[in-house]
Protein backbone atom coordinates (compact mmCIF):
# COMPACT_ATOMS: atom_id res chain seq x y z
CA UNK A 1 54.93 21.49 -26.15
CA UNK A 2 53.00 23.05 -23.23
CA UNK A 3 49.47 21.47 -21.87
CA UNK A 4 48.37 24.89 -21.56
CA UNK A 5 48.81 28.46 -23.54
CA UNK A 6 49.56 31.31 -21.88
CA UNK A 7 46.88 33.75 -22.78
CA UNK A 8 49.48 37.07 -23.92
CA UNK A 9 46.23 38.98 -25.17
CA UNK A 10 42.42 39.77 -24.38
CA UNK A 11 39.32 38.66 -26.79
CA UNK A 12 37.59 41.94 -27.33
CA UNK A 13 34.29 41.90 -25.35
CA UNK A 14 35.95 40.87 -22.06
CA UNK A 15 36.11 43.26 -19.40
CA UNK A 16 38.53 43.08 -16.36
CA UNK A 17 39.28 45.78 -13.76
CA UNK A 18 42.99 45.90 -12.80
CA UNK A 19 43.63 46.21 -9.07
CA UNK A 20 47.41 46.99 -9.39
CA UNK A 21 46.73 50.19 -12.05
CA UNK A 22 43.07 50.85 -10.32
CA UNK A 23 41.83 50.89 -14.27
CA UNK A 24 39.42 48.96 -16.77
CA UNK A 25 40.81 47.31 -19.51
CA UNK A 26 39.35 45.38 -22.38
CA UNK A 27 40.82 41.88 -22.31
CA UNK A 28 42.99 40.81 -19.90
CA UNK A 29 46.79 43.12 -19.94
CA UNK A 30 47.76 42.52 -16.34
CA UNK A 31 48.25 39.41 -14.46
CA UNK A 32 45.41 37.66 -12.98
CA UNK A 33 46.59 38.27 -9.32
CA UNK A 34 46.07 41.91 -10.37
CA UNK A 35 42.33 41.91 -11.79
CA UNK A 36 38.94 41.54 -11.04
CA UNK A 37 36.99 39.95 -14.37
CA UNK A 38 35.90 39.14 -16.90
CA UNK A 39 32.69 41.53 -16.56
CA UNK A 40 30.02 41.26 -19.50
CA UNK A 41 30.98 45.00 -20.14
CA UNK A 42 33.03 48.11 -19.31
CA UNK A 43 30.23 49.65 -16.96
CA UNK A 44 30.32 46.36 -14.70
CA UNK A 45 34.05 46.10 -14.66
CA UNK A 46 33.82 50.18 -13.88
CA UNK A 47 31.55 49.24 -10.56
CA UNK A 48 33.91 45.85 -9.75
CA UNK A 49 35.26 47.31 -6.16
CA UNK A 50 31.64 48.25 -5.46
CA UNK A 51 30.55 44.92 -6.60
CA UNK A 52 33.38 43.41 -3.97
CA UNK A 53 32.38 45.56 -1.12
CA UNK A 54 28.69 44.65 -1.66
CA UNK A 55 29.55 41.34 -1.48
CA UNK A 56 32.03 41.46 1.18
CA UNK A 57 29.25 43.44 3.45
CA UNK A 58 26.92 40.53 2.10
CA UNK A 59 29.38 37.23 3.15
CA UNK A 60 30.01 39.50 6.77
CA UNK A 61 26.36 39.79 7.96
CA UNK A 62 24.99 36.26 6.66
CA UNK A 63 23.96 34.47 9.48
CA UNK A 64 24.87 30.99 8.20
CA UNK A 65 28.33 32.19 8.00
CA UNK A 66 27.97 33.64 11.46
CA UNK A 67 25.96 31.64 13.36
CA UNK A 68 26.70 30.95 17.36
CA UNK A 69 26.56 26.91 16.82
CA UNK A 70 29.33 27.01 14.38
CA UNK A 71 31.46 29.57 15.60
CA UNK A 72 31.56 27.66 19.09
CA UNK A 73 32.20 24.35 16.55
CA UNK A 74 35.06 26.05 15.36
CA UNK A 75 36.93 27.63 18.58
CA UNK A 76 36.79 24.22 19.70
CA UNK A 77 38.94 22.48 16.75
């Protein structure tokens, strides 16, 4: 008996964007390597790539990610 199911189909309300098929789908079809999700609904999971590149941009410029002190801490390890 397995510790953990393997989760074959989607509950209906869940929202995942699929990176391999570039698509939305309701409940999760593809594998999790492949998606972005769950989203509350279909118009969030619709924006999801916008979402990452927001976010991306966001993690890029923020300065306590970026800062001189710990980027000099780091080169030297």
């Amino acid at each position: 008996m397995a510790l953990f199911k393997k989760r074959t189909v989607g509950k209906p309300g869940e929202w995942y964007y699929c990176l391999e098929h570039k698509k939305v789908e309701e409940g999760p079809e593809c594998p999790a390597k492949d998606r972005f999700g769950p989203y509350a609904g279909r118009v969030e999971a619709e924006h999801a790539m916008e979402t990452a590149r927001e976010r991306n941009l966001q993690w890029e410029t923020d300065p306590r990610w970026h800062d001189a002190a710990g980027r000099e801490e780091r080169e030297e390890d």
